[in-house]
C-alpha atoms as a PDB file:
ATOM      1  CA  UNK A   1      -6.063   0.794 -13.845  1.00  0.00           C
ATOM      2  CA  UNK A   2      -3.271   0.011 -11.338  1.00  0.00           C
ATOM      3  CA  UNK A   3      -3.985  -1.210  -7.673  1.00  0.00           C
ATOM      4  CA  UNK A   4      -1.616  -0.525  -4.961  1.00  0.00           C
ATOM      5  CA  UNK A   5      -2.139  -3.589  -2.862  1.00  0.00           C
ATOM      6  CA  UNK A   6       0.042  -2.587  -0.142  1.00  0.00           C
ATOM      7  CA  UNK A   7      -2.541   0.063   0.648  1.00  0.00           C
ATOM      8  CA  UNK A   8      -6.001  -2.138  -0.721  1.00  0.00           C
ATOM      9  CA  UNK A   9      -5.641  -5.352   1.725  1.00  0.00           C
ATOM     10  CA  UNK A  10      -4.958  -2.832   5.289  1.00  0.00           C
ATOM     11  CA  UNK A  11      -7.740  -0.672   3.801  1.00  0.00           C
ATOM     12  CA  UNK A  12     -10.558  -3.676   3.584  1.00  0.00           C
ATOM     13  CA  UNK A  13      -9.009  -5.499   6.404  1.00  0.00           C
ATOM     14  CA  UNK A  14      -9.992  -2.330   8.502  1.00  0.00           C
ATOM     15  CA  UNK A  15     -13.281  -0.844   7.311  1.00  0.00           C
ATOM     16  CA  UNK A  16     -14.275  -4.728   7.114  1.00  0.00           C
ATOM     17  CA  UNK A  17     -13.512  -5.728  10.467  1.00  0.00           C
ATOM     18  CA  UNK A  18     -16.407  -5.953  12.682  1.00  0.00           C
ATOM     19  CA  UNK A  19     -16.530  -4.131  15.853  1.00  0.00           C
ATOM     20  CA  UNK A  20     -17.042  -7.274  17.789  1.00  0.00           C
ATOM     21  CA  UNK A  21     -13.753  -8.576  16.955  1.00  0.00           C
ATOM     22  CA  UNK A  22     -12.045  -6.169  19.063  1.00  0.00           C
ATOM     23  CA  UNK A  23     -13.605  -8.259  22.023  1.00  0.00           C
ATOM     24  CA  UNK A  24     -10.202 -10.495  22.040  1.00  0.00           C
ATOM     25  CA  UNK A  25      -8.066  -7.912  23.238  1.00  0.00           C
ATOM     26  CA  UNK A  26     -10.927  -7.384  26.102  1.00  0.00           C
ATOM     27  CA  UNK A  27     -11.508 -11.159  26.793  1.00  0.00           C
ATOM     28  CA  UNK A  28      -7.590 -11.455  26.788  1.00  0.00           C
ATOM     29  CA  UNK A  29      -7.674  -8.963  29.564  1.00  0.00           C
ATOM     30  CA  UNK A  30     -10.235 -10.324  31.392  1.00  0.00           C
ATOM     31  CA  UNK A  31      -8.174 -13.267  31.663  1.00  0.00           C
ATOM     32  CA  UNK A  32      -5.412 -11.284  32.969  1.00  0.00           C
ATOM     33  CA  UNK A  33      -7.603  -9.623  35.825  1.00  0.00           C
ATOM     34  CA  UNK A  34      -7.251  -5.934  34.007  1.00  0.00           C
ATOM     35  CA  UNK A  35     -10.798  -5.647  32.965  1.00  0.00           C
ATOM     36  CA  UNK A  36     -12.496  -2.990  34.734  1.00  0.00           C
ATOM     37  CA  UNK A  37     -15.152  -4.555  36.698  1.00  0.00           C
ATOM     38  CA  UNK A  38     -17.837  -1.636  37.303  1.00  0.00           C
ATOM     39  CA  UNK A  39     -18.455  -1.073  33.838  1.00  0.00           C
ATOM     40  CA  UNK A  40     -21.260  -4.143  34.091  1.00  0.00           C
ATOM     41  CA  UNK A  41     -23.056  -2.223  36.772  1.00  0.00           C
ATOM     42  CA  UNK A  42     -23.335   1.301  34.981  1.00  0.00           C
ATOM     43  CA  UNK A  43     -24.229  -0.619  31.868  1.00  0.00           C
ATOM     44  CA  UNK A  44     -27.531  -2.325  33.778  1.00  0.00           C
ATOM     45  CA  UNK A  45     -28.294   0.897  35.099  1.00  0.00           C
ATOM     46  CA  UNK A  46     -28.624   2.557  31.771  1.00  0.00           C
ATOM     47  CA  UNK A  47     -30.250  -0.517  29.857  1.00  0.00           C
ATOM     48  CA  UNK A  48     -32.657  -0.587  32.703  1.00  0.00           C
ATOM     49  CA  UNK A  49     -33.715   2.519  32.678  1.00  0.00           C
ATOM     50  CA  UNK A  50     -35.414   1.994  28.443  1.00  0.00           C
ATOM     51  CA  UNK A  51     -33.586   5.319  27.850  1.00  0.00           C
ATOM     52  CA  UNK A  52     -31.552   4.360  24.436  1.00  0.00           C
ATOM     53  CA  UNK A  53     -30.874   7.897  23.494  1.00  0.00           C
ATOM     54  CA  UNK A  54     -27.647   8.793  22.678  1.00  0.00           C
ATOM     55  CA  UNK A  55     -25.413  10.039  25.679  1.00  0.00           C
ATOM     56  CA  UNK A  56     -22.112  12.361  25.473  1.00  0.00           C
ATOM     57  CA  UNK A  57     -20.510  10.760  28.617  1.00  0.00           C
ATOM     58  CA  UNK A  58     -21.175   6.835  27.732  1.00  0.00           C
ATOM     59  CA  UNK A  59     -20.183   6.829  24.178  1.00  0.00           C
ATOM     60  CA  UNK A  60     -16.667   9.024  24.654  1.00  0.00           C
ATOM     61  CA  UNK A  61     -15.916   6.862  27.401  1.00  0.00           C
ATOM     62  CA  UNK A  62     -16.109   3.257  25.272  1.00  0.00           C
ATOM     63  CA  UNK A  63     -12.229   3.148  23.755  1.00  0.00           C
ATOM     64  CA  UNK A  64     -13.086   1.159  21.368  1.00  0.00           C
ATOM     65  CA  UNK A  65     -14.943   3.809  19.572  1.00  0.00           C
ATOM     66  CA  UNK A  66     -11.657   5.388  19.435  1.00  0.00           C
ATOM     67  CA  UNK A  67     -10.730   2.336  17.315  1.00  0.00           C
ATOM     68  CA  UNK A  68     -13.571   2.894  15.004  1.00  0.00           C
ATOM     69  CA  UNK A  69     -12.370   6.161  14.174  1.00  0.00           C
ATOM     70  CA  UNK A  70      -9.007   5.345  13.612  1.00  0.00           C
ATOM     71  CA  UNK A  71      -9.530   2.149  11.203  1.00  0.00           C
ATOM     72  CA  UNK A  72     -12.645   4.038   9.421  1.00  0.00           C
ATOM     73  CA  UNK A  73     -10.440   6.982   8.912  1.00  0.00           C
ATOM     74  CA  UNK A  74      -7.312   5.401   7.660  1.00  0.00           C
ATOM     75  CA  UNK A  75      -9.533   2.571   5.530  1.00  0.00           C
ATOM     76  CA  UNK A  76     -11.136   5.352   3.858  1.00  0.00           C
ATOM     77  CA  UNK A  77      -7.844   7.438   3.129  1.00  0.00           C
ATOM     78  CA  UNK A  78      -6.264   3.963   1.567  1.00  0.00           C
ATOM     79  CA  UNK A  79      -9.195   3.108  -0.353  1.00  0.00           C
ATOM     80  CA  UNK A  80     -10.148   6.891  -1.925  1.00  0.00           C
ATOM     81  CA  UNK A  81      -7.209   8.891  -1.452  1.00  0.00           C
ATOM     82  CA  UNK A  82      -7.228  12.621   0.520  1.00  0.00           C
ATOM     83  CA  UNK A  83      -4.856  14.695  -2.141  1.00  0.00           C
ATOM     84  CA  UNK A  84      -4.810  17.857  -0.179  1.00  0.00           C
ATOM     85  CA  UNK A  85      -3.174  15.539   2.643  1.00  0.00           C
ATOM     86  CA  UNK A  86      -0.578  13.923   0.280  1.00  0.00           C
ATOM     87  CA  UNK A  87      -2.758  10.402   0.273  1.00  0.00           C
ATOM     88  CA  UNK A  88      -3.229   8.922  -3.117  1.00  0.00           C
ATOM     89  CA  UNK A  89      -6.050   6.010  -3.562  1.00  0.00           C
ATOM     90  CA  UNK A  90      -5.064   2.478  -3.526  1.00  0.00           C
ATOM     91  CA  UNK A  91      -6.768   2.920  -7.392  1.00  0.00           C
ATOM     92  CA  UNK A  92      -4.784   4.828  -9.985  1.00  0.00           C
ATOM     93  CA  UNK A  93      -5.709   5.392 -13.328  1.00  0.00           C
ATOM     94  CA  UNK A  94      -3.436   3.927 -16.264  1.00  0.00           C
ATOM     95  CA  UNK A  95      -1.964   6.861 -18.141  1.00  0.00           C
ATOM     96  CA  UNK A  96      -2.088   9.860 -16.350  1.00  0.00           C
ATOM     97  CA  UNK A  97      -5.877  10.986 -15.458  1.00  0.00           C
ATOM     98  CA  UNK A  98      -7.385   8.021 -17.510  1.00  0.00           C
ATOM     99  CA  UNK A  99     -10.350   7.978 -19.030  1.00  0.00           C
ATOM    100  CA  UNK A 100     -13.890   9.244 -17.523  1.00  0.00           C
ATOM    101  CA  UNK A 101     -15.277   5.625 -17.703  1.00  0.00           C
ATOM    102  CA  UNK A 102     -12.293   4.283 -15.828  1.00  0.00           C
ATOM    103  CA  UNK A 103     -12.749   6.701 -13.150  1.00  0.00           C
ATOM    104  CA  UNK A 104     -16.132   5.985 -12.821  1.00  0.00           C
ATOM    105  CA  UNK A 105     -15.652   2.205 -12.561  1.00  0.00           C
ATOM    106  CA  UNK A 106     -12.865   3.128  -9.876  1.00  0.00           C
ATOM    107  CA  UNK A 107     -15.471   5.077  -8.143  1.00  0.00           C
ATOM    108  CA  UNK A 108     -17.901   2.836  -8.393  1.00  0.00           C
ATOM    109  CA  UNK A 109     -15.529  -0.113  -7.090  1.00  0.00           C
ATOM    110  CA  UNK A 110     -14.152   2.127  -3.817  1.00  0.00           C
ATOM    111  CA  UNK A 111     -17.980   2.638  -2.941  1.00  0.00           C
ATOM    112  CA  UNK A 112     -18.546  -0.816  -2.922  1.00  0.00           C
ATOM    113  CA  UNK A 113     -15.736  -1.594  -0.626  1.00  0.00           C
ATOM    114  CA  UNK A 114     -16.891   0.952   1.646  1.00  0.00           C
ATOM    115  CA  UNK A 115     -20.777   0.168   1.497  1.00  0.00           C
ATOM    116  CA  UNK A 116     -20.019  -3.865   2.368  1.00  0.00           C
ATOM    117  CA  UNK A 117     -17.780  -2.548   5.231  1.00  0.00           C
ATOM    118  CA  UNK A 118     -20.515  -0.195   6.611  1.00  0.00           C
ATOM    119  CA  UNK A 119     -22.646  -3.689   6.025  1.00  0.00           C
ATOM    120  CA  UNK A 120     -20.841  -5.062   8.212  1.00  0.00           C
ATOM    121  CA  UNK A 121     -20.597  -2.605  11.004  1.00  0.00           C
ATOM    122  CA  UNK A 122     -24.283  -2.096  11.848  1.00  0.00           C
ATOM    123  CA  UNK A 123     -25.849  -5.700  10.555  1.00  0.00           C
ATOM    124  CA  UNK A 124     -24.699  -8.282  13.745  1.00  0.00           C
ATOM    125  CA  UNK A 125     -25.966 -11.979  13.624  1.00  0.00           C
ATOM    126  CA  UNK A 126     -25.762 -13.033  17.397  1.00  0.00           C
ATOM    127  CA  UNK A 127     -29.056 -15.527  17.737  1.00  0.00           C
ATOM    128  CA  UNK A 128     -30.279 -13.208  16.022  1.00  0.00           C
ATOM    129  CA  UNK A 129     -30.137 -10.146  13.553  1.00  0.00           C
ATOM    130  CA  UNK A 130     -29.210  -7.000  15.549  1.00  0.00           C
ATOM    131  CA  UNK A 131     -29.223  -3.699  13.775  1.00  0.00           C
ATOM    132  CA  UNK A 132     -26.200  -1.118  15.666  1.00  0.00           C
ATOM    133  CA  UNK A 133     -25.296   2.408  14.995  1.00  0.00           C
ATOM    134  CA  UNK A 134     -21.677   2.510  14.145  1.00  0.00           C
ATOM    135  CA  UNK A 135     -21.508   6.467  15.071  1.00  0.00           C
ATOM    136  CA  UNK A 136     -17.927   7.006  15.501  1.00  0.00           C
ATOM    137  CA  UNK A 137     -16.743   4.671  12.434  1.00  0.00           C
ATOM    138  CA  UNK A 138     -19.195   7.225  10.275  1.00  0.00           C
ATOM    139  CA  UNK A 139     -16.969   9.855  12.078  1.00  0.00           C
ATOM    140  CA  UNK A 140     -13.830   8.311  10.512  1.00  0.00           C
ATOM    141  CA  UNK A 141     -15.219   7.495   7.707  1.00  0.00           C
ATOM    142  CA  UNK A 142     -16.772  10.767   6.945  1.00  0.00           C
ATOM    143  CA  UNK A 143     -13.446  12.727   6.795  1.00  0.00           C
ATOM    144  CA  UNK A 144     -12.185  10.187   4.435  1.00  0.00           C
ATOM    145  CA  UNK A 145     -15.475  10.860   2.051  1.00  0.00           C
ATOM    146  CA  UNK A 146     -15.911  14.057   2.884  1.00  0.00           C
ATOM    147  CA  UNK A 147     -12.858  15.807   3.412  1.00  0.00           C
ATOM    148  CA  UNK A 148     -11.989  17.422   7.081  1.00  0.00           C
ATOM    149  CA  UNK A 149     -13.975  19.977   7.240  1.00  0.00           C
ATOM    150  CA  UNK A 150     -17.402  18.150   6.624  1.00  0.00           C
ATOM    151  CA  UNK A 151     -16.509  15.309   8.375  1.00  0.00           C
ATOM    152  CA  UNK A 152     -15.471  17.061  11.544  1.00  0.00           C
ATOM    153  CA  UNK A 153     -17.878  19.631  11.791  1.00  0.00           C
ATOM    154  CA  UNK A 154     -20.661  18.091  11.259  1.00  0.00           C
ATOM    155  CA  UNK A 155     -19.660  15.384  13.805  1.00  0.00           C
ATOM    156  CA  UNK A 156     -19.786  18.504  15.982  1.00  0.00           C
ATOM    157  CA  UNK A 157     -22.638  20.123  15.515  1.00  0.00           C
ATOM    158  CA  UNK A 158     -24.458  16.848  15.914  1.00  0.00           C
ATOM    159  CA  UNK A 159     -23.469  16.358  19.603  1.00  0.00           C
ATOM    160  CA  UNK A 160     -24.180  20.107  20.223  1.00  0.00           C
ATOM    161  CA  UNK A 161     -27.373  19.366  18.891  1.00  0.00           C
ATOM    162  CA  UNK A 162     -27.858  16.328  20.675  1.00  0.00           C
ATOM    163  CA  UNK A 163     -26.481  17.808  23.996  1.00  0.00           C
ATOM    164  CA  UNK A 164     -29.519  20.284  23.343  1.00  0.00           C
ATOM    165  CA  UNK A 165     -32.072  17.728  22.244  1.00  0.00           C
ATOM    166  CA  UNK A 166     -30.934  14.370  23.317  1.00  0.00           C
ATOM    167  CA  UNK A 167     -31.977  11.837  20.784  1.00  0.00           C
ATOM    168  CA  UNK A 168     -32.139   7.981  20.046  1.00  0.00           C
ATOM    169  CA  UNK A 169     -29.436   6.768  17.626  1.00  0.00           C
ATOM    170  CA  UNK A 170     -32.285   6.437  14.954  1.00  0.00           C
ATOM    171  CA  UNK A 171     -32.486  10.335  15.098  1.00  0.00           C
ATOM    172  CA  UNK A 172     -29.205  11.077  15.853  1.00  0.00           C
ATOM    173  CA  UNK A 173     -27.990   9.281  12.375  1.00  0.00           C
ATOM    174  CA  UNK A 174     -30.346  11.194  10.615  1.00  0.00           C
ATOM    175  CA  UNK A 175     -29.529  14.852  11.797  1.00  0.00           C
ATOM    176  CA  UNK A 176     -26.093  13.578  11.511  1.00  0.00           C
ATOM    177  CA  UNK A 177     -26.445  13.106   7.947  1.00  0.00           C
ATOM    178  CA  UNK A 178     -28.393  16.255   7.703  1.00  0.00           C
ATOM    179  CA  UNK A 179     -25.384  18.520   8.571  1.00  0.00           C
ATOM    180  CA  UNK A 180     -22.925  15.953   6.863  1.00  0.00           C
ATOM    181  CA  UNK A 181     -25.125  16.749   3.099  1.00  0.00           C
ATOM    182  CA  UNK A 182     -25.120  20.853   4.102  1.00  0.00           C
ATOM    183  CA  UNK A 183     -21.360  20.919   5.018  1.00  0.00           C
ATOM    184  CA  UNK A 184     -20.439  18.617   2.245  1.00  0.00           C
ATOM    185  CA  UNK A 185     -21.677  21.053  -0.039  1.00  0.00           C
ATOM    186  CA  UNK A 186     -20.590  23.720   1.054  1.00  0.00           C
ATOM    187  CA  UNK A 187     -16.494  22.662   1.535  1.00  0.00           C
ATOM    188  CA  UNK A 188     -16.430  20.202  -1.745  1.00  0.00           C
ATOM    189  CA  UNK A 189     -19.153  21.879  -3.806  1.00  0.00           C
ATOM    190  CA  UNK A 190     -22.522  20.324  -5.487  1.00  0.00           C
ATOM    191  CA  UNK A 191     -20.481  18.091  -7.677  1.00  0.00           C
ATOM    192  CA  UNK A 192     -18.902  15.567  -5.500  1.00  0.00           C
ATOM    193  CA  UNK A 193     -19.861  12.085  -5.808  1.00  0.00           C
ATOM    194  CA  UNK A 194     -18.470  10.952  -2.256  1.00  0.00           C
ATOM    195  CA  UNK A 195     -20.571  13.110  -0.614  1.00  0.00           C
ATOM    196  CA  UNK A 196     -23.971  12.462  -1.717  1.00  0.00           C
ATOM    197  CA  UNK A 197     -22.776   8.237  -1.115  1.00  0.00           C
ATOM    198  CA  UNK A 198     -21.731   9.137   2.997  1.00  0.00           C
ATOM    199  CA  UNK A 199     -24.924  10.468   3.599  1.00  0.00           C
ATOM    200  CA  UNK A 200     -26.738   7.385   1.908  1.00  0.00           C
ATOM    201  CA  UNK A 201     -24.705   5.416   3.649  1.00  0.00           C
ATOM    202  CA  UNK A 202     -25.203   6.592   6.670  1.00  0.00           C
ATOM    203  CA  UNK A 203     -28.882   6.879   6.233  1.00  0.00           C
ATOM    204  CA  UNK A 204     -28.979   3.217   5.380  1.00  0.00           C
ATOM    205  CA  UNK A 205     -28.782   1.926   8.882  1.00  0.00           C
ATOM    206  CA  UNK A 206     -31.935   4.193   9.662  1.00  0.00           C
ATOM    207  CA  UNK A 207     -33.843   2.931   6.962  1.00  0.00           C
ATOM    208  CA  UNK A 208     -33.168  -0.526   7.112  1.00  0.00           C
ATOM    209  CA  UNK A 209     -34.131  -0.357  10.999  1.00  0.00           C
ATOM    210  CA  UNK A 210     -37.535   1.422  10.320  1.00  0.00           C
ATOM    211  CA  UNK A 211     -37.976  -1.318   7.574  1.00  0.00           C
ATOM    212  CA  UNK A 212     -37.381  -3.773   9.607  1.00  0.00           C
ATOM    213  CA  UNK A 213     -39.388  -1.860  12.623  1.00  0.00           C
ATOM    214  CA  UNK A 214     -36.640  -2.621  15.404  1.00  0.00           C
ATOM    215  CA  UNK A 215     -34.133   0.232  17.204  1.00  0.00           C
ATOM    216  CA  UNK A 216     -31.178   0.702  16.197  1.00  0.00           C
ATOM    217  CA  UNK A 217     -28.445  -0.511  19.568  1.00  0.00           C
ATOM    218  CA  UNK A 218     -25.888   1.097  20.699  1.00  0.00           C
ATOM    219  CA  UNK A 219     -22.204  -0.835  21.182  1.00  0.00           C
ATOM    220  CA  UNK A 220     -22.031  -1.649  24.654  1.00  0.00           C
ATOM    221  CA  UNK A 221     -20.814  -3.937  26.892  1.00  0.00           C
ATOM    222  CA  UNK A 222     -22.290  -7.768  26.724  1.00  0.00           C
ATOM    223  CA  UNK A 223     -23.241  -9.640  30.105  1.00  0.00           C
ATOM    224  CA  UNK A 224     -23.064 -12.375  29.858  1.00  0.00           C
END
């Protein structure tokens, strides 16, 4: 097995990179008096309100869900490859295809990348454990699993449906990875591995929430 590790360390530097990180480029311009300053009062508004569903407006208004996307999406392309899009994996087998037990130990390795960064996305330890639904990394990271056409579509359909139906992120995770399974298999067939580990991964927020019997939060902005 060869490793490219010009394409490994970006890859787990940016699906393992927790969201909260990004706050230094906020507190940075804070400092600098570019912060917008009426984002505090919308935010005690909605948290006010006990109305945690998931809302169009709020969430594609947050850029740093932008930057979820991006570093899912390019993470997962680094780590697993997209060969329709001229990617190869940061994994290559020794020999040409290699052997079926070396691809399955390559497999096996990529999902455990990924499943420690998704770890890391919705588990927070701030005074105390906080369980967060990392919707648009799943968005990034779906296309990378998935392929396009899952990934994209079934990011869709779940805000139609939720524009419909608005639901809490609990929910919306779980009709998420509803349409995610159905689309999978339909574009990349009953057979693919990466499919079937998205949707548990994207389940595993949900269940580790109901375990636990707390909500899952939304990323928004801390008062402090």
């Amino acid at each position: 097995m060869s490793i490219n590790f010009y394409y490994l360390i970006p890859a787990i530097i940016l699906l393992w990179m927790p969201r909260h990180w990004l706050r230094v480029g906020r507190s940075a311009a804070r400092k600098l008096g570019l912060a917008r300053r009426n984002r505090k009062r919308d935010f005690v508004r909605i948290r006010e309100s006990g109305d945690n569903r998931v809302n169009f407006g709020e969430e594609f208004k947050k850029p740093r869900n932008y930057i979820d996307f991006m570093r899912a999406l390019l993470g997962g392309l680094m780590l697993i490859g997209n060969p329709e899009w001229g990617i190869d994996s940061c994994f290559g087998s020794s020999g040409g295809a290699g052997s079926p037990s070396q691809g399955m130990f390559i497999f096996e390795l990529q999902i455990a990348l990924v499943t420690i960064g998704v770890l890391r996305q919705f588990v927070r330890f701030e005074g105390r454990v906080t369980f967060y639904a990392p919707l648009f990394y799943f968005a990034g990271l779906a296309i990378a699993l998935c392929g396009f056409g899952a990934g994209f579509f079934a990011f869709l359909l779940v805000w139609v449906f939720n524009s419909a139906l608005p639901i809490p992120p609990v929910g919306f995770l779980t009709v998420y990875s509803l349409f995610l399974m159905l689309l999978g298999m339909l574009f990349q067939g009953l057979r693919n591995y990466y499919v079937y580990t998205a949707v548990i991964l994207f389940l595993l927020p949900v269940v580790v929430s109901l375990m636990a019997r707390r909500s899952l939060a939304l990323f928004n902005k801390k008062i402090k």
